[in-house]
Each structure stands twice: as C-alpha cells, then as structure tokens.
Protein backbone atom coordinates (compact mmCIF):
# COMPACT_ATOMS: atom_id res chain seq x y z
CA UNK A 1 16.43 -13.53 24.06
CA UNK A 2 16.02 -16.73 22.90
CA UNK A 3 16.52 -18.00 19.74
CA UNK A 4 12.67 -18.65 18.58
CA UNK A 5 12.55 -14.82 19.60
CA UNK A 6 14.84 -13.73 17.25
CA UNK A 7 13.17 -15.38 14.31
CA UNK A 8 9.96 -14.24 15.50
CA UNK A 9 11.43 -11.03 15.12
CA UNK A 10 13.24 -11.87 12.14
CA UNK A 11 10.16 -12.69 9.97
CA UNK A 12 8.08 -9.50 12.04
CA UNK A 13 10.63 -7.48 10.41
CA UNK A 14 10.71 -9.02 6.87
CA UNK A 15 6.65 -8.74 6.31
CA UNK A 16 6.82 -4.88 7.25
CA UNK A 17 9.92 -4.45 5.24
CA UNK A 18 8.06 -6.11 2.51
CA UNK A 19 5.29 -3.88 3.17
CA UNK A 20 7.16 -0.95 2.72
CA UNK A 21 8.50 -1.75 -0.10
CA UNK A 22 5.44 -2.75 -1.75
CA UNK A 23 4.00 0.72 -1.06
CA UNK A 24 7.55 2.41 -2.47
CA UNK A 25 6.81 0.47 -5.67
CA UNK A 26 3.29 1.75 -6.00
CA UNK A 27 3.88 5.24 -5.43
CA UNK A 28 6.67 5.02 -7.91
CA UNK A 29 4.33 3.84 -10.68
CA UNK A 30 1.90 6.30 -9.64
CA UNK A 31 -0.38 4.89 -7.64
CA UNK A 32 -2.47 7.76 -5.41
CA UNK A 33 -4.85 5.34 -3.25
CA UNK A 34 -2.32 2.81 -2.72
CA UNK A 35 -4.43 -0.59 -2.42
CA UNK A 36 -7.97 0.64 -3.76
CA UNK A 37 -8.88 -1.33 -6.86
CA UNK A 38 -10.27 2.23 -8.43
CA UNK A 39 -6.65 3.89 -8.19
CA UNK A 40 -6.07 4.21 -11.72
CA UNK A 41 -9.68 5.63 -12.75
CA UNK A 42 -9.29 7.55 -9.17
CA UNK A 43 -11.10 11.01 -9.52
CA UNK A 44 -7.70 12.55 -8.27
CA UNK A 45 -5.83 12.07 -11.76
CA UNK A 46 -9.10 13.39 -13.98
CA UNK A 47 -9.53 16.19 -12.03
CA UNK A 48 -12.73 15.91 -10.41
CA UNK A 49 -12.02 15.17 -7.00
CA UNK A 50 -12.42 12.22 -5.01
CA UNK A 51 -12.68 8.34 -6.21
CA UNK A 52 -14.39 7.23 -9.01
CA UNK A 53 -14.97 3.97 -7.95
CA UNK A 54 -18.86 3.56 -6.39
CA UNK A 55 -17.52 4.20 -3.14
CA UNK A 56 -19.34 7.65 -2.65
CA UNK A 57 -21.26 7.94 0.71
C-alpha cells in the first residue's frame, strides 16, 4: 500500500471512530433517538409511545 492509502485509511478510520463516539456520548446522556431533534420531548420518556415530534405518518 502506498502511502496516500494509508492516510486515506487513516482519516476513514478517524470519522467512524468519531462517529462512534459521538453516539457513546449521546446514549450516555440519555439520548433514545440518537440524532432526531425531538429526542428529549420523544414519546418514549413520557410514556406514550412513539415520537412526539410531528413526525407521525
């Protein structure tokens, strides 16, 4: 491999590490619909079901 492969797959591996560790930190605070701008009025935590957010179908 050459070296422009290696930091190809250098920086591949840094954005999904940074991924994962943005979804880690999430979770950790509590987050149930990681990445929907409704998770904290999300329908799971009052009890009703589903999101709360105006995306019902």
């Amino acid at each position: 491999m050459t070296p422009a492969d290696w930091i190809a797959v250098a920086v591949l591996l840094l954005i999904v590490g940074g991924a994962v560790a943005y979804l880690i930190r999430a979770k950790r605070r509590g987050a149930k619909c990681v990445g929907c701008p409704y998770c904290k009025s999300c329908g799971t935590k009052t009890g009703k079901g589903g999101c709360g957010g105006g995306n019902k179908r």
